[in-house]
Protein backbone atom coordinates (compact mmCIF):
# COMPACT_ATOMS: atom_id res chain seq x y z
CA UNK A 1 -0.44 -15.81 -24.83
CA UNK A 2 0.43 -12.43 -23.69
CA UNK A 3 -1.72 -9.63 -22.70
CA UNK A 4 -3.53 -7.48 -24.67
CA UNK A 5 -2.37 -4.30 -22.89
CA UNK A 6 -5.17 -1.53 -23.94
CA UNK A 7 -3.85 2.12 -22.46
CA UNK A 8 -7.05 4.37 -21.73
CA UNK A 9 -6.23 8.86 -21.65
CA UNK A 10 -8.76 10.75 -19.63
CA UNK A 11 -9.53 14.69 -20.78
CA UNK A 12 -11.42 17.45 -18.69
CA UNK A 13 -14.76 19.27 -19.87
CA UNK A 14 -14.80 22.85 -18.60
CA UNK A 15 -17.05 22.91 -16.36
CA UNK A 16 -14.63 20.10 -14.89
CA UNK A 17 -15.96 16.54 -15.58
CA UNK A 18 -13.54 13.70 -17.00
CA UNK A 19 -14.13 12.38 -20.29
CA UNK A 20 -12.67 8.96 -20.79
CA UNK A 21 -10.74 8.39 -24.94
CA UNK A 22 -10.45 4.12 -25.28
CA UNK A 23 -12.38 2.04 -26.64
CA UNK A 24 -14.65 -0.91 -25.06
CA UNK A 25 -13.16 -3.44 -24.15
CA UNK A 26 -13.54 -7.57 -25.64
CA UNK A 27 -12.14 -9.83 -23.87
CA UNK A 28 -13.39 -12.75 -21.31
CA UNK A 29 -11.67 -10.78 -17.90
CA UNK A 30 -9.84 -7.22 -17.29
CA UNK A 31 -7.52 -6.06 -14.87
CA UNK A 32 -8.31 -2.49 -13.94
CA UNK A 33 -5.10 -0.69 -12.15
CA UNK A 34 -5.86 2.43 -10.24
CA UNK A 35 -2.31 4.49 -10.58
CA UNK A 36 0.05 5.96 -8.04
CA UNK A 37 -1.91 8.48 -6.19
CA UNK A 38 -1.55 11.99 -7.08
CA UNK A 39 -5.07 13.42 -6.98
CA UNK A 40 -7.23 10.72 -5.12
CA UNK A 41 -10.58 11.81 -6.08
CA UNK A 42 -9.76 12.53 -9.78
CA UNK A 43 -8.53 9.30 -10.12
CA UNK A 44 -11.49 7.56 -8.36
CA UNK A 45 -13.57 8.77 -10.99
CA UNK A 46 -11.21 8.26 -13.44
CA UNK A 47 -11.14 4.61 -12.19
CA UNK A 48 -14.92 4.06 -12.23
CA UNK A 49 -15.33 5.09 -15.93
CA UNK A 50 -12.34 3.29 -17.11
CA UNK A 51 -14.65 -0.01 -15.28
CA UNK A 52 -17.04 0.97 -17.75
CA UNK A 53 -15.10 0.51 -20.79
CA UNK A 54 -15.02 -3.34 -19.00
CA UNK A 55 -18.33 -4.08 -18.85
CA UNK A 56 -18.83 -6.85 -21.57
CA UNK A 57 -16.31 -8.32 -19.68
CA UNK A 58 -16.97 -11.63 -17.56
CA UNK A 59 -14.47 -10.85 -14.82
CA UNK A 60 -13.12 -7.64 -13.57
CA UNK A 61 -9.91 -7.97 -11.66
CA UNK A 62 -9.43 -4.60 -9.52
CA UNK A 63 -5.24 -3.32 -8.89
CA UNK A 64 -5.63 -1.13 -6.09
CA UNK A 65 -2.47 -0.43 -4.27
CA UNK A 66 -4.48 2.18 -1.56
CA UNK A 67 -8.04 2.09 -1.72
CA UNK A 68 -9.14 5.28 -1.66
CA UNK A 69 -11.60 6.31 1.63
CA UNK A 70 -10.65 2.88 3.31
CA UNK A 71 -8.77 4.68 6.36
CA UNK A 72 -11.76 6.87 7.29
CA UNK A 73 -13.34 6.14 10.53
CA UNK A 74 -16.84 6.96 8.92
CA UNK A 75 -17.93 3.38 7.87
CA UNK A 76 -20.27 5.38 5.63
CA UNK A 77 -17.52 6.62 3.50
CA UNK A 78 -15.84 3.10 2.99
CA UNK A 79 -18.97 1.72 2.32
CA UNK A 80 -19.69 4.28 -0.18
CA UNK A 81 -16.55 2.80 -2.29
CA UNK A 82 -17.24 -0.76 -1.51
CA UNK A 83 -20.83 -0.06 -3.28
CA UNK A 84 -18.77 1.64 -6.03
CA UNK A 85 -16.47 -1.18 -6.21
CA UNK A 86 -19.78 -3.47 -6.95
CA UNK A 87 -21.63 -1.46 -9.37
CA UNK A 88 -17.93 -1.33 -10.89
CA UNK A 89 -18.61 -5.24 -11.66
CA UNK A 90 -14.94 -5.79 -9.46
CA UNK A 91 -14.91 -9.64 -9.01
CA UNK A 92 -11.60 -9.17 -6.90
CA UNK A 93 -9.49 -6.89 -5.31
CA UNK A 94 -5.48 -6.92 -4.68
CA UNK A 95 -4.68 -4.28 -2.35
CA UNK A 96 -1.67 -3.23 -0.28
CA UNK A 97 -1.96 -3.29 3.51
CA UNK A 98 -5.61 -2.18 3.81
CA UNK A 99 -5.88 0.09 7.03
CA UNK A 100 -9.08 -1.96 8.40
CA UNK A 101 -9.46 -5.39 7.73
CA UNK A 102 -13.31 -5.53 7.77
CA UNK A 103 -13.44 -2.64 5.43
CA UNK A 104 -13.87 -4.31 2.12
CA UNK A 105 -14.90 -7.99 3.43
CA UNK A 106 -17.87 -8.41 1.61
CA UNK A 107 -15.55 -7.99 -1.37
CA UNK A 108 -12.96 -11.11 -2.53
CA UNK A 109 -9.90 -9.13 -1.24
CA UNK A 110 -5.84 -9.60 -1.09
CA UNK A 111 -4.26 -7.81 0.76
CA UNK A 112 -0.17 -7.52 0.58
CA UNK A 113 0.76 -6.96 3.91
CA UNK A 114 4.14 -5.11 4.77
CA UNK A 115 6.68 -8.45 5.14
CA UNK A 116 5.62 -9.10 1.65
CA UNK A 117 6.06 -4.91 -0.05
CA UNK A 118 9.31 -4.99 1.72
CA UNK A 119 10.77 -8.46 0.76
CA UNK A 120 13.01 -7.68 -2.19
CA UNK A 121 14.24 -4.20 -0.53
CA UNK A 122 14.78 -4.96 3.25
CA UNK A 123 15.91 -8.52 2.32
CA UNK A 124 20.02 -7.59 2.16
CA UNK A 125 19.19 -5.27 4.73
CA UNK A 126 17.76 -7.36 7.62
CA UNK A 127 20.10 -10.60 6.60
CA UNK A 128 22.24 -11.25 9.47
CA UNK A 129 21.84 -11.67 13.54
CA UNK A 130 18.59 -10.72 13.96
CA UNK A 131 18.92 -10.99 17.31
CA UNK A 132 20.38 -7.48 17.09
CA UNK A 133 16.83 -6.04 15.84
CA UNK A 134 12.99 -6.30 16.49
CA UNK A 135 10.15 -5.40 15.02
CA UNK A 136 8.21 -2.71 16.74
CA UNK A 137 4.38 -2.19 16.34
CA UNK A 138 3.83 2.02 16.71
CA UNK A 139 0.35 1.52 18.08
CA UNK A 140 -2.12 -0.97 18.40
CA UNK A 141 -3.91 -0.92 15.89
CA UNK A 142 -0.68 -1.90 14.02
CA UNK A 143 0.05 -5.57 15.89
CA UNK A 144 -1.75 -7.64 13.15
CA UNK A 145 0.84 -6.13 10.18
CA UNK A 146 3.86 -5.78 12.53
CA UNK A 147 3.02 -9.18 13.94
CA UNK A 148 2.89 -10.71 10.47
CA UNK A 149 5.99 -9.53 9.67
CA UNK A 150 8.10 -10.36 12.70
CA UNK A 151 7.26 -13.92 12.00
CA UNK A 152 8.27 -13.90 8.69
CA UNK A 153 11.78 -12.62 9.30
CA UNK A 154 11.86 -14.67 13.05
CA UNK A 155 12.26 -11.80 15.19
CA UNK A 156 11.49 -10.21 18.11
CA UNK A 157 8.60 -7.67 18.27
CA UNK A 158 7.62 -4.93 20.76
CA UNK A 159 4.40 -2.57 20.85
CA UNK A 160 3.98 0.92 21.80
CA UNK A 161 1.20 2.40 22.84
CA UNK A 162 1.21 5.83 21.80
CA UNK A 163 -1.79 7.23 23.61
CA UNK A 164 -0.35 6.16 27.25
CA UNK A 165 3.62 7.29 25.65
CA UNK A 166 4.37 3.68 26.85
CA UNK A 167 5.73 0.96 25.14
CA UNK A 168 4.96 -3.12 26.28
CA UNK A 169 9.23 -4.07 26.65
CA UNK A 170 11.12 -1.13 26.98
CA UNK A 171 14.60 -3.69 27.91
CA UNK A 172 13.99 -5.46 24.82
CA UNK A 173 14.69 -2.46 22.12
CA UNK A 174 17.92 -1.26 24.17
CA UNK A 175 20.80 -1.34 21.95
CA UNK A 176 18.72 -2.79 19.52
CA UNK A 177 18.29 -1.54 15.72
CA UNK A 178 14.61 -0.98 16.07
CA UNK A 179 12.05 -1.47 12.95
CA UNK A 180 8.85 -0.01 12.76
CA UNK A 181 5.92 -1.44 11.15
CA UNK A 182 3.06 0.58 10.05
CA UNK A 183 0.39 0.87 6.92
CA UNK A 184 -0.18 4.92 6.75
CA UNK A 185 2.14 7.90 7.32
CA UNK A 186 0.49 11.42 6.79
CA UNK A 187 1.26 14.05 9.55
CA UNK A 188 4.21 11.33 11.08
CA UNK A 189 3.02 12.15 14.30
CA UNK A 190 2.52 8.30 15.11
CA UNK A 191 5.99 7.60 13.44
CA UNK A 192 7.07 10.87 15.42
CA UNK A 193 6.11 9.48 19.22
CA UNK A 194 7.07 6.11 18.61
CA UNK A 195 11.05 7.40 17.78
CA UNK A 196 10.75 9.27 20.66
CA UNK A 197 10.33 6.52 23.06
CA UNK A 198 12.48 4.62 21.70
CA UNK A 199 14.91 6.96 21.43
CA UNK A 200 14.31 6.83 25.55
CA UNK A 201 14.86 3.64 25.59
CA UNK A 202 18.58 3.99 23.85
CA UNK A 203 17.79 2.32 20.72
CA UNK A 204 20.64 1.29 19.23
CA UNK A 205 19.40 2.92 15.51
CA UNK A 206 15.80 3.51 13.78
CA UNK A 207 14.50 2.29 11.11
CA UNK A 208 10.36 2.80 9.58
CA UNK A 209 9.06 0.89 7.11
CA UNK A 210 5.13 2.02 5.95
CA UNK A 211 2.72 1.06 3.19
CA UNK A 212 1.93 4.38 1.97
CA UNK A 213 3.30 7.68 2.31
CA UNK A 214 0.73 10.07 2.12
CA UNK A 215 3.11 12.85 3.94
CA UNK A 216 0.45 15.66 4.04
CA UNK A 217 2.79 19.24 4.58
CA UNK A 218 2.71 20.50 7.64
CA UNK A 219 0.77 23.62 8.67
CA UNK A 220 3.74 26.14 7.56
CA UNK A 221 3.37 23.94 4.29
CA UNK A 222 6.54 22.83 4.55
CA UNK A 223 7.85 18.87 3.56
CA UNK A 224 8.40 16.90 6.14
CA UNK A 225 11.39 15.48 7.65
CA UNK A 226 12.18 12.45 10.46
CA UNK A 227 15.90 13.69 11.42
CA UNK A 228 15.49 10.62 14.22
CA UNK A 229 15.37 8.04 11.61
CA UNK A 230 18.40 6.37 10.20
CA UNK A 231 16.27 4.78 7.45
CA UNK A 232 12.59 5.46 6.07
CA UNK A 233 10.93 2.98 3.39
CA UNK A 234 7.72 3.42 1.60
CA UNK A 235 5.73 1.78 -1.21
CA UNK A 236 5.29 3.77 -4.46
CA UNK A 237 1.19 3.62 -3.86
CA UNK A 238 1.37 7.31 -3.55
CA UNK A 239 3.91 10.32 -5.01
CA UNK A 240 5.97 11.52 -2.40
CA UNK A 241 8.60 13.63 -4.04
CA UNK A 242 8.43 16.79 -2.86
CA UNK A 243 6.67 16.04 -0.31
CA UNK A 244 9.26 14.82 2.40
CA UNK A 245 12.65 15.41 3.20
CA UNK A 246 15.28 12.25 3.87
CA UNK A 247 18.13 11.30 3.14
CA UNK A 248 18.11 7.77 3.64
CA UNK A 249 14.29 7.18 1.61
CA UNK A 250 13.79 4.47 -0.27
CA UNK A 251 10.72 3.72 -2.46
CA UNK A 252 9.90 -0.24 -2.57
CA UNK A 253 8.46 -1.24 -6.12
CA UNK A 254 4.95 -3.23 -6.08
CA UNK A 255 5.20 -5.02 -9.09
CA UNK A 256 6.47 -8.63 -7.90
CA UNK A 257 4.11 -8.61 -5.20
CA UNK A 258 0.79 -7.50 -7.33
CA UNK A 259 2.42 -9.81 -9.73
CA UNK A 260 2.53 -12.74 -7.11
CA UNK A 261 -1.21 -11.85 -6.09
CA UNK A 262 -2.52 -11.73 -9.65
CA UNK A 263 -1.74 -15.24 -10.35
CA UNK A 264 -3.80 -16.76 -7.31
CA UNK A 265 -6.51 -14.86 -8.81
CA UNK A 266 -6.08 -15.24 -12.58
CA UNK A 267 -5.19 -18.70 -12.64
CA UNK A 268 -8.34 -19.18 -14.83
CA UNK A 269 -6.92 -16.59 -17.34
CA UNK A 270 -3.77 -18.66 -17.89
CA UNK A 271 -1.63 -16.33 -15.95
CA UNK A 272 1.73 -16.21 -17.96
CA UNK A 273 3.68 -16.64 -14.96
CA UNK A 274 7.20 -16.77 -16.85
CA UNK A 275 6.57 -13.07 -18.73
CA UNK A 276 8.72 -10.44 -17.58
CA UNK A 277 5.98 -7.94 -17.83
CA UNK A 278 4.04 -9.06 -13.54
CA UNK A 279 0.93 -8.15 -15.27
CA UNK A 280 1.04 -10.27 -18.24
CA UNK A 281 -1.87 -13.09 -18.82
CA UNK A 282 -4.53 -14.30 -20.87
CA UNK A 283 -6.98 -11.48 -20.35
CA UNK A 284 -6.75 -7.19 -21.25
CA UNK A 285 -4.92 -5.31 -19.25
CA UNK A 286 -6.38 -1.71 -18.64
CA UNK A 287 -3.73 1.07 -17.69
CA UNK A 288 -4.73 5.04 -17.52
């Protein structure tokens, strides 16, 4: 049985509240999808009353491709939205490379880490002698995701740490087409140091692959642009037209991999795992 795909609109009062237009929703379990990110804290609260229209519901599934407030260093501020998340009635999460793991871990929680975004799109593009390429890690807080993904493709990996402007195995990324691994781009100062030292090191080309692009302008306003990088790919968690300037971007699609999370955590709603439509089971799908 397919979905019962229910589309919710949103409208502004003028003294600047949201009004939600849908109707409640029947059915035993929901899946909630927060959109690509154009106005974070609009759509929070956009997100929280559409949960609301779900509330007869026995199980709320929760899309969140970047959870919003989960790469603050103020726990308060994550913990604000985990708390939100739980009056929301969320019985799990699917999320795309979460910034800190512990963030949401009282919550049930997948999170699609970068070897599994990038699958489809870097597939044709990393075929080949890997031995001619290796995963690098921009920082340390980005082993665990650069890690994962080196052993998925069986390659080489290096680390950079980009406080000391060092980097673990300088010889090892000579002449090598260099990939680098990371969850969050905003200013690309990170992505910034790390082609710099590689750069040093006479790496044979760069290539960046990240989670989300926030690309925040810089402070003349302008887009931004990585002239050092022969390739840059993003997810489409967030819109980035418009907001950076490269050639060689490429925006990786999220649906097989939400689609692939959703059925280890819909089983019980008869995931139709055949349906062209990834978000397509026995349950109501809710879409702003």
């Amino acid at each position: 049985m397919a979905a019962n795909s229910v589309e919710v609109r949103f409208a502004g009062f003028p003294n600047g509240e949201v009004k939600i237009i849908g109707d409640r929703i029947e059915a035993k379990s929901a899946v909630a999808v927060f959109p690509k990110i154009r106005d974070i804290n609009k759509q929070l609260i956009e997100f929280m009353l559409m949960c609301g229209l779900c509330e007869d519901c026995a199980a709320i599934f929760a899309v969140i491709p970047y959870i919003p407030y989960s790469r603050q260093n103020d726990s308060k501020a994550r913990a604000m939205v985990s708390k939100i998340l739980g009056m929301c009635r969320v019985k799990s999460v699917i999320t795309v490379d979460i910034h800190n793991r512990k963030t949401f871990e009282k919550h049930d929680v997948i999170n699609i880490l970068p070897h599994e975004i990038f699958a489809d799109t870097m597939s044709a593009d990393i075929s080949g002698d890997q031995s001619n390429q290796i995963i690098v890690a921009p920082d340390i807080g980005a082993i665990y995701r650069a890690k994962k993904f080196a052993n998925a493709y069986c390659m080489d990996m290096a680390v950079i740490d980009k406080n000391a402007r060092s980097i673990d195995r300088a010889s090892a990324v000579a002449n090598k087409r260099c990939i680098i691994v990371d969850d969050i781009i905003d200013s690309g100062r990170t992505i910034k140091i790390a082609a710099d030292i590689l750069c040093s090191c006479n790496a044979a080309s760069l290539s960046a692959l990240v989670s989300h692009g926030f690309f925040s302008p810089d402070s003349n306003g302008e887009s931004l642009s990585f002239p050092q990088l022969d390739a840059l790919y993003v997810s489409e968690s967030f819109e980035v037209f418009g907001r950076i300037t490269h050639e060689h971007l490429t925006i990786a699609p999220l649906d097989r991999a939400i689609s692939s999370a959703l059925a280890q955590r819909c089983e019980s709603t008869s995931l139709d795992k055949s349906a062209s439509n990834p978000l397509q089971y026995d349950t109501c799908y809710v879409d702003p």
